[in-house]
Protein backbone atom coordinates (compact mmCIF):
# COMPACT_ATOMS: atom_id res chain seq x y z
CA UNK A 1 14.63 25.61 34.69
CA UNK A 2 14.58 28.09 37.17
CA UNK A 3 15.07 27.40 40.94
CA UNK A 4 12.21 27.72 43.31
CA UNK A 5 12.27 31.22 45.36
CA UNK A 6 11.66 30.33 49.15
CA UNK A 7 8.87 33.32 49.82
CA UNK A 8 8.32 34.00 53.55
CA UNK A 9 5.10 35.58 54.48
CA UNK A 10 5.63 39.47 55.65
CA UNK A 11 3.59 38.20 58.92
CA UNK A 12 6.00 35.61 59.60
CA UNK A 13 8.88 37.46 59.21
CA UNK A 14 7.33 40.29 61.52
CA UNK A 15 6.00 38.35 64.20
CA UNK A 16 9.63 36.60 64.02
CA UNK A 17 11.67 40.19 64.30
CA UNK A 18 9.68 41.56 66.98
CA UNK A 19 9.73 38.46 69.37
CA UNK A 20 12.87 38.21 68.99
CA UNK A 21 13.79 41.93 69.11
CA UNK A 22 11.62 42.10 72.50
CA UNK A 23 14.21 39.66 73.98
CA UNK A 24 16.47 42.20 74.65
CA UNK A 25 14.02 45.67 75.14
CA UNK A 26 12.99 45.93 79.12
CA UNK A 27 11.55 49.44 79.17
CA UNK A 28 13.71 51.99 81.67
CA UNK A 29 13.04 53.09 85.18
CA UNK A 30 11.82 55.51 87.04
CA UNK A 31 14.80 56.10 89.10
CA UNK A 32 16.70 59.26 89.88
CA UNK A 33 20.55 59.03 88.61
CA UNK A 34 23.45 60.92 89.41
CA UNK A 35 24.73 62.40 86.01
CA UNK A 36 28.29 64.13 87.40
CA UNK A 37 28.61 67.78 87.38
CA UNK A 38 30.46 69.36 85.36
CA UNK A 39 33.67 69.82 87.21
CA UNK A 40 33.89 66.20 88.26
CA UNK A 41 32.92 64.76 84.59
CA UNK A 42 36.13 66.84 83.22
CA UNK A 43 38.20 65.19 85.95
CA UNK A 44 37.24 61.68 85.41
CA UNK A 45 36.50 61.78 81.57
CA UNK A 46 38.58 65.01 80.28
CA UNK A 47 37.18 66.34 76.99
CA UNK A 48 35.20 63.53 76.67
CA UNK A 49 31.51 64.93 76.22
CA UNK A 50 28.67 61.99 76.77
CA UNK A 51 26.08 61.34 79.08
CA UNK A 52 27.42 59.28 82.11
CA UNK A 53 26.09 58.29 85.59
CA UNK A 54 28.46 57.92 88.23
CA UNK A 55 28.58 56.37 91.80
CA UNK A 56 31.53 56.27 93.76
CA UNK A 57 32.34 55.52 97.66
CA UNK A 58 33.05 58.25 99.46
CA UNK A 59 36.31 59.27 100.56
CA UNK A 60 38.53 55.87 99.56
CA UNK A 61 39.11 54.72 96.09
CA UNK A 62 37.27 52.13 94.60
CA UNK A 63 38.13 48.35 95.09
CA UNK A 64 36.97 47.74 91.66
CA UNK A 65 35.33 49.86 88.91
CA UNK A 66 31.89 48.25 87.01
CA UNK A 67 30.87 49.91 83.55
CA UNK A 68 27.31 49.07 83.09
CA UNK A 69 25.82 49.06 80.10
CA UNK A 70 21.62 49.31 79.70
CA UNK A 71 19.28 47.25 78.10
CA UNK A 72 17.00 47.78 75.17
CA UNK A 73 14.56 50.48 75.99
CA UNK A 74 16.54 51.65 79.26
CA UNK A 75 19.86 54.38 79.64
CA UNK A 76 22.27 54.73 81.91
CA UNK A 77 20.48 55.99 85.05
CA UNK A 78 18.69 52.95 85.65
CA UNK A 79 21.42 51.29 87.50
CA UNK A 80 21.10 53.95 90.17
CA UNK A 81 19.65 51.46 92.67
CA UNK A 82 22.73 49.48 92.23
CA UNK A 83 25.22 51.36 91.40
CA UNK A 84 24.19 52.91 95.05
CA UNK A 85 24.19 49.79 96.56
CA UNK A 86 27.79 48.79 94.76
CA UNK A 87 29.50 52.47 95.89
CA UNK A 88 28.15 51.70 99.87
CA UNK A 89 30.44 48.15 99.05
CA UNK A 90 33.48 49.82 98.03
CA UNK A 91 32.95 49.49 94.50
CA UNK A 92 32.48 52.43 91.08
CA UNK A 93 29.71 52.02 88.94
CA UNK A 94 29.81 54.31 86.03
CA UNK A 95 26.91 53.96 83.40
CA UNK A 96 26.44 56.18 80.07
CA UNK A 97 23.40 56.27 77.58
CA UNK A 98 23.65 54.48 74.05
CA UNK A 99 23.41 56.68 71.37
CA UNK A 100 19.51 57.03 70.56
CA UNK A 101 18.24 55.97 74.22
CA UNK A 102 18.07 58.19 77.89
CA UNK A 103 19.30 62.00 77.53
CA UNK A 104 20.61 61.61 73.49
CA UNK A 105 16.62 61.26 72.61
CA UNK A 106 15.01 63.50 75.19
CA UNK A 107 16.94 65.88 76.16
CA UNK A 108 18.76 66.79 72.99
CA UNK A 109 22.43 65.41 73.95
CA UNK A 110 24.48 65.82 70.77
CA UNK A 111 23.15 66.24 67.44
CA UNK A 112 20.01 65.19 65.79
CA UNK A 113 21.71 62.08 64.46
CA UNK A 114 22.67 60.85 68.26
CA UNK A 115 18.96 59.92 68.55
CA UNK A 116 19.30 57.34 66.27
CA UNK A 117 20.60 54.46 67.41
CA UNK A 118 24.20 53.21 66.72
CA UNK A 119 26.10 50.77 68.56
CA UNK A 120 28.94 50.90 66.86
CA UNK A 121 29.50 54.84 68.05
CA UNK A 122 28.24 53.24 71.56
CA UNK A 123 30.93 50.27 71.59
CA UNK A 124 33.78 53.60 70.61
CA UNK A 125 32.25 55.55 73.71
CA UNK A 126 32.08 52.73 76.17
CA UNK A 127 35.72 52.19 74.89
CA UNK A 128 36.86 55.85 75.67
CA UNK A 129 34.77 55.75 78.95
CA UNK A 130 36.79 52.20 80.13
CA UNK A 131 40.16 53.81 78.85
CA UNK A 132 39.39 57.07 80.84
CA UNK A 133 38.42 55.34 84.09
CA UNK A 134 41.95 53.39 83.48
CA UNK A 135 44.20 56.63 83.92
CA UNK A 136 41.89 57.74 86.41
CA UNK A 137 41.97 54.63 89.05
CA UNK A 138 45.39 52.64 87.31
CA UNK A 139 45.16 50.23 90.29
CA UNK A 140 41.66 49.17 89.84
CA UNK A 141 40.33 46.18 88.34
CA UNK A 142 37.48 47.18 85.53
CA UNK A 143 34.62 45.32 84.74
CA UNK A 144 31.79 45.09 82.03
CA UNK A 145 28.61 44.61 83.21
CA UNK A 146 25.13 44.45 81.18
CA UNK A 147 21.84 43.74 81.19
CA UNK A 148 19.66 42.10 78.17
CA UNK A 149 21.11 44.11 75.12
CA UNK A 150 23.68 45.70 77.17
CA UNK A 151 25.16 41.72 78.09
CA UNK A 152 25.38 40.97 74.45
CA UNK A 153 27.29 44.56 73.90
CA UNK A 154 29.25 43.47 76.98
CA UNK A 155 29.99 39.86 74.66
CA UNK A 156 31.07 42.25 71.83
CA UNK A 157 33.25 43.96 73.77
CA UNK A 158 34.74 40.81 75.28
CA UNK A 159 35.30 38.96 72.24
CA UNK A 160 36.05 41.81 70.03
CA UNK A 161 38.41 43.93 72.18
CA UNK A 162 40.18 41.18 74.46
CA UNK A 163 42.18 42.95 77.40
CA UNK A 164 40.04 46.10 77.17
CA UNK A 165 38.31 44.90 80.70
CA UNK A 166 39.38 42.47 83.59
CA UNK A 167 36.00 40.36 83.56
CA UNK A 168 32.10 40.82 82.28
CA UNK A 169 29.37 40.16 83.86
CA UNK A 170 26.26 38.95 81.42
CA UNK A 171 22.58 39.63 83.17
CA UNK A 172 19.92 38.05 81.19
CA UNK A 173 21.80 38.00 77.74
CA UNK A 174 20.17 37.00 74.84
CA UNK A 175 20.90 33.77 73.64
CA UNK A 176 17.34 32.85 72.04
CA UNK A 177 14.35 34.48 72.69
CA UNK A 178 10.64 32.50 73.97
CA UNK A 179 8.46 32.81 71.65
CA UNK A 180 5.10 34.69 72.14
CA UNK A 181 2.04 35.87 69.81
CA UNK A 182 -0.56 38.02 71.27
CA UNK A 183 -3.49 40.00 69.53
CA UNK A 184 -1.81 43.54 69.34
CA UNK A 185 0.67 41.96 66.99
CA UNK A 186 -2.19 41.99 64.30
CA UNK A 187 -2.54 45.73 64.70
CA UNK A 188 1.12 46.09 65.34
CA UNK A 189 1.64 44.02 61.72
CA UNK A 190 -1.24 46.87 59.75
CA UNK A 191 0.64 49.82 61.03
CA UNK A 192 3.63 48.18 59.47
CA UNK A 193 2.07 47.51 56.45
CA UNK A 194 0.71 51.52 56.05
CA UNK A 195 3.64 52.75 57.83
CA UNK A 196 6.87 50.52 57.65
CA UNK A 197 8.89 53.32 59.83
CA UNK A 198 5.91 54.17 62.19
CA UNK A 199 6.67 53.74 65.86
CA UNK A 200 5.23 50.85 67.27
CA UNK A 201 4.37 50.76 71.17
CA UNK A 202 6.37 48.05 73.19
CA UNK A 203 4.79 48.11 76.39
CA UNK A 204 1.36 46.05 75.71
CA UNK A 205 3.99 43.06 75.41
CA UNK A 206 6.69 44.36 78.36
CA UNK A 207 4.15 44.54 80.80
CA UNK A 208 3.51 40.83 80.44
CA UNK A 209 7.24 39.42 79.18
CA UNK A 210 8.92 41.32 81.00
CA UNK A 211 9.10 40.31 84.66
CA UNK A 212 7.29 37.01 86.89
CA UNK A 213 6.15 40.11 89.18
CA UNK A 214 4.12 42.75 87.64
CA UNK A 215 5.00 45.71 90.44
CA UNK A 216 8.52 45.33 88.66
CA UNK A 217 6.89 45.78 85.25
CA UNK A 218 4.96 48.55 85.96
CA UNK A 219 8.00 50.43 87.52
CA UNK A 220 9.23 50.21 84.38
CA UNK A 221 6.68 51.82 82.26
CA UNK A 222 6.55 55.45 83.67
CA UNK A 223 10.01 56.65 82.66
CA UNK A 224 10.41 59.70 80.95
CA UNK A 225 13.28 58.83 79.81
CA UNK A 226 13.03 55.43 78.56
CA UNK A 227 12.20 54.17 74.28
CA UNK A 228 9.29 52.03 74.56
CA UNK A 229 8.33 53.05 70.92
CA UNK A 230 10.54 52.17 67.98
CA UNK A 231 10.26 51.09 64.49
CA UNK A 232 10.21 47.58 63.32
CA UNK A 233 13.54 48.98 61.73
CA UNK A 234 14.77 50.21 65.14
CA UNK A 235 13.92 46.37 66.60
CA UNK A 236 15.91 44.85 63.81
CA UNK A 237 18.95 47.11 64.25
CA UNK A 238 18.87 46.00 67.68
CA UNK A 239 18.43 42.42 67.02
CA UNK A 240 21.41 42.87 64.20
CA UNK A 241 23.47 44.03 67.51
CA UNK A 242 22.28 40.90 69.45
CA UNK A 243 23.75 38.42 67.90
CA UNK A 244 26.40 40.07 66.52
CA UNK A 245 27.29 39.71 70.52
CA UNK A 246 26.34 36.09 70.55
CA UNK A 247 29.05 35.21 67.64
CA UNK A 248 31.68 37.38 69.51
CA UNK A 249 30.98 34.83 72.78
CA UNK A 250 32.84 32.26 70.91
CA UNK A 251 35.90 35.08 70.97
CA UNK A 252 36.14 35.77 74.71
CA UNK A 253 39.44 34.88 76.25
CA UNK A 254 39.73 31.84 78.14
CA UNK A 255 41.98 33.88 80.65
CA UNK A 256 38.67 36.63 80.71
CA UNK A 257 36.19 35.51 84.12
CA UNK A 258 32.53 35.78 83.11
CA UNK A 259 29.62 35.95 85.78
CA UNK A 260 26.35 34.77 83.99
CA UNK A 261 23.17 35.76 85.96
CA UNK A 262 20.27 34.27 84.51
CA UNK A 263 16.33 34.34 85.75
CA UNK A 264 14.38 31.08 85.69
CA UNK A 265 11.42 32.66 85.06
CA UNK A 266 12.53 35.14 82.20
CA UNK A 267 9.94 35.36 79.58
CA UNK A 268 11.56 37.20 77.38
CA UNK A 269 14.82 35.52 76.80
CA UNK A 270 15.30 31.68 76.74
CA UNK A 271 17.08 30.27 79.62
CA UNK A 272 17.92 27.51 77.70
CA UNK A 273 19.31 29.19 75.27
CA UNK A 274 21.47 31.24 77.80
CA UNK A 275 23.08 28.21 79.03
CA UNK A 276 23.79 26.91 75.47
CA UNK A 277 25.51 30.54 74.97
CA UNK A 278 27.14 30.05 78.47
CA UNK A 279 28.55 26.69 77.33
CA UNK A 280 30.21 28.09 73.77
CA UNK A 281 32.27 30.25 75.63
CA UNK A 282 35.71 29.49 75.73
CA UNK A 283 36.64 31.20 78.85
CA UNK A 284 37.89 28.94 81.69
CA UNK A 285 36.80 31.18 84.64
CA UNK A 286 33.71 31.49 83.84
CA UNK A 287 30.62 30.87 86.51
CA UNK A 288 26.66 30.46 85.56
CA UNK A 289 24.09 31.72 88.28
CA UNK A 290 20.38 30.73 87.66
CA UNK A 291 18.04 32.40 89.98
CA UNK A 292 14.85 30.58 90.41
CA UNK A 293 13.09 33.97 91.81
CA UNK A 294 13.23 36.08 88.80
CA UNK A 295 12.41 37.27 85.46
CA UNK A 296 13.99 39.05 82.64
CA UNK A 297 15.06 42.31 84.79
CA UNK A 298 17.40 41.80 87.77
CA UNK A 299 19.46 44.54 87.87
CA UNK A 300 17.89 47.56 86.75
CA UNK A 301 15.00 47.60 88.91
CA UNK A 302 14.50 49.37 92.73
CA UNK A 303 13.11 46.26 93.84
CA UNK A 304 17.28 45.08 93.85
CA UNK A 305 17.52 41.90 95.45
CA UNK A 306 20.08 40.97 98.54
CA UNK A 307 20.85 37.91 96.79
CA UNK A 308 21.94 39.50 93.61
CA UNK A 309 24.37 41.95 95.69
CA UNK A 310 25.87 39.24 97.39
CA UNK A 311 26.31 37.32 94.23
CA UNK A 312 28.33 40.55 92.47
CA UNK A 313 30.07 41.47 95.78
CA UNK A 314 31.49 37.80 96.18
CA UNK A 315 32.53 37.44 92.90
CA UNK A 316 33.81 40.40 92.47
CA UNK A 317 36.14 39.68 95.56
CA UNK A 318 36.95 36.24 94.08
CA UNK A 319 38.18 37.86 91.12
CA UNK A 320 40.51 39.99 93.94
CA UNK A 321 41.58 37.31 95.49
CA UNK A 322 42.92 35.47 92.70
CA UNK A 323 44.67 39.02 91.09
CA UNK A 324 46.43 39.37 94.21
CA UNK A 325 47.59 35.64 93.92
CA UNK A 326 48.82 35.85 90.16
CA UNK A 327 51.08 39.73 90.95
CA UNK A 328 52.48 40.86 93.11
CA UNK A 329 51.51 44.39 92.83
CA UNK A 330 47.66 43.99 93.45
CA UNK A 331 45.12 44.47 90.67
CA UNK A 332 47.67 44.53 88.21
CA UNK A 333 46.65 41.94 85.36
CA UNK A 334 49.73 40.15 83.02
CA UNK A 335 48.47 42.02 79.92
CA UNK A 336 47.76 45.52 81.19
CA UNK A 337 50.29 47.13 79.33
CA UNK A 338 48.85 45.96 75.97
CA UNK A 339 45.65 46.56 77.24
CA UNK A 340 46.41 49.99 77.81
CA UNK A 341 47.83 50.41 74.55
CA UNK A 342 44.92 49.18 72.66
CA UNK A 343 42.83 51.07 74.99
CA UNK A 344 44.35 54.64 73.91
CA UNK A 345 43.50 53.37 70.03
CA UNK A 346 39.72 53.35 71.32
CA UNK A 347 40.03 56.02 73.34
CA UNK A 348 41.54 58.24 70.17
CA UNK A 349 38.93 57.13 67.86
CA UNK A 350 36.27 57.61 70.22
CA UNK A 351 37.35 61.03 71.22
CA UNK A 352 37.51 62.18 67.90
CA UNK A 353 34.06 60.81 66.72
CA UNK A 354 31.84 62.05 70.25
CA UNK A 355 33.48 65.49 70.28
């Protein structure tokens, strides 16, 4: 006798992969960024050709450098608000596009393939970038920062590449998403059905999910340079990457601090579920904000909140503080030496696969 087949409705299954695919995709925003000339990329990066947003303090090196990586629908430049803020503080922030989001897509960067999405080829660049910034500043602390997807690349990172930075900071990561069914989904569900690899259009849902104030949505639908429309196929590769981060949590060093900012009022992504991430990690240093005033986006948004700078400045300076207690040359970490071997692995890899 033949065992039943379990046989999910296509609806279900659809309605399941784009709620929880949404989780991670805050559209980008409408913010200027400073992509480096030329001169100073070659400096900074060498031969290393990818599209990457830098903001430094003027005329001191940096206390500590932040790579930030984007959210779902988003790119590099949409840290400039605080990546400005960050430099005036003493701090780096250097941001790149994913392959398949920000200049890769619309202004032909690379080939015709770099519009797809791959985070693998992402994690190798965001590798070479950390190793580069490493020869560059060798006395600097470096730290992972991301937003939505970019926190659960940030996770991968972590847990998959221990060493490679000092600390991460996770900004709305995606533990579980809050589930949501709206109209549109019906329509969304027929052009499926005619057109399985048709582009679907995100921001009928964003503009509701995606902040508890809707002047910080809108911001975030005008961008040129943002993905607001990708295949059901484009959500699921994302959503593969997602948790793919959530089982590399378990991995993070217990030596590795972790920041978790998480908004209360996130309809997107589960606070809940956040904290239940927060909780599997192993890490002993690790520190969960929850801030009662905001939604999914907190970070990559021009309406940057005081309270979120002071939170990164001071923890970034407790992270100083207790560097300069463990050596005695400051911001030197036990394991930098391994760290910078491993680190030239990526960086070789990388090299070779974005030239």
């Amino acid at each position: 006798m033949r065992p039943a087949k379990c046989r999910v409705p296509i609806g279900v299954l659809f309605v399941m992969a784009l709620v929880c695919a949404l989780a991670t995709l805050p559209p980008a925003t409408a913010l200027s960024s400073d992509a480096l000339a030329e001169d100073d990329c070659r400096s900074l990066f060498g031969n290393l050709h990818l599209p990457v947003y830098v903001y430094r303090p003027a005329g001191a090196d940096p206390r500590a450098i932040i790579v930030a990586l984007h959210g779902g629908c988003l790119h590099g430049g949409s840290f400039a608000t605080l990546g400005r803020r960050l430099a005036e503080l003493g701090y780096c922030l250097v941001s790149l596009d994913m392959r398949g989001y920000g200049r890769w897509l619309h202004q032909a960067f690379g080939t015709r393939k770099d519009r797809q999405f791959s985070y693998k080829q992402s994690r190798k660049d965001i590798e070479a970038v950390i190793e580069c910034l490493r020869t560059s500043y060798p006395d600097a602390p470096v730290y992972c920062l991301g937003e939505s997807l970019g926190a659960n690349m940030a996770m991968k990172l972590a847990g998959g590449s221990p060493g490679l930075a000092d600390g991460v900071v996770l900004v709305s990561p995606f533990g579980g998403p809050r589930l949501f069914v709206y109209p549109q989904m019906l329509a969304h569900l027929l052009q499926v059905t005619i057109c399985p690899l048709g582009k679907l259009d995100m921001s009928c849902y964003l503009k509701r999910r995606l902040s508890h104030n809707r002047e910080w949505a809108r911001e975030q639908l005008e961008d040129p340079l943002g993905r607001n429309k990708q295949s059901i196929l484009d959500l699921l590769v994302s959503l593969r990457s997602n948790v793919a981060g959530i089982l590399h949590a378990r991995r993070i060093p217990a030596n590795t601090p972790v920041l978790v900012l998480q908004g209360q009022k996130d309809r997107l992504c589960s606070p809940k579920a956040s904290m239940r991430l927060y909780e599997r990690m192993p890490s002993a240093r690790k520190r969960f904000e929850l801030l009662p005033d905001h939604g999914h986006l907190i970070v990559e948004t021009s309406y940057l909140q005081p309270q979120v700078i002071a939170l990164l400045d001071g923890w970034f300076r407790e992270q100083e503080t207790w560097m300069r207690a463990q050596a005695n040359t400051p911001f030197r970490m036990a394991d930098r030496s391994d760290t910078k071997n491993r680190g030239r692995q990526h960086r070789k890899s990388a090299l070779s696969a974005s030239l």
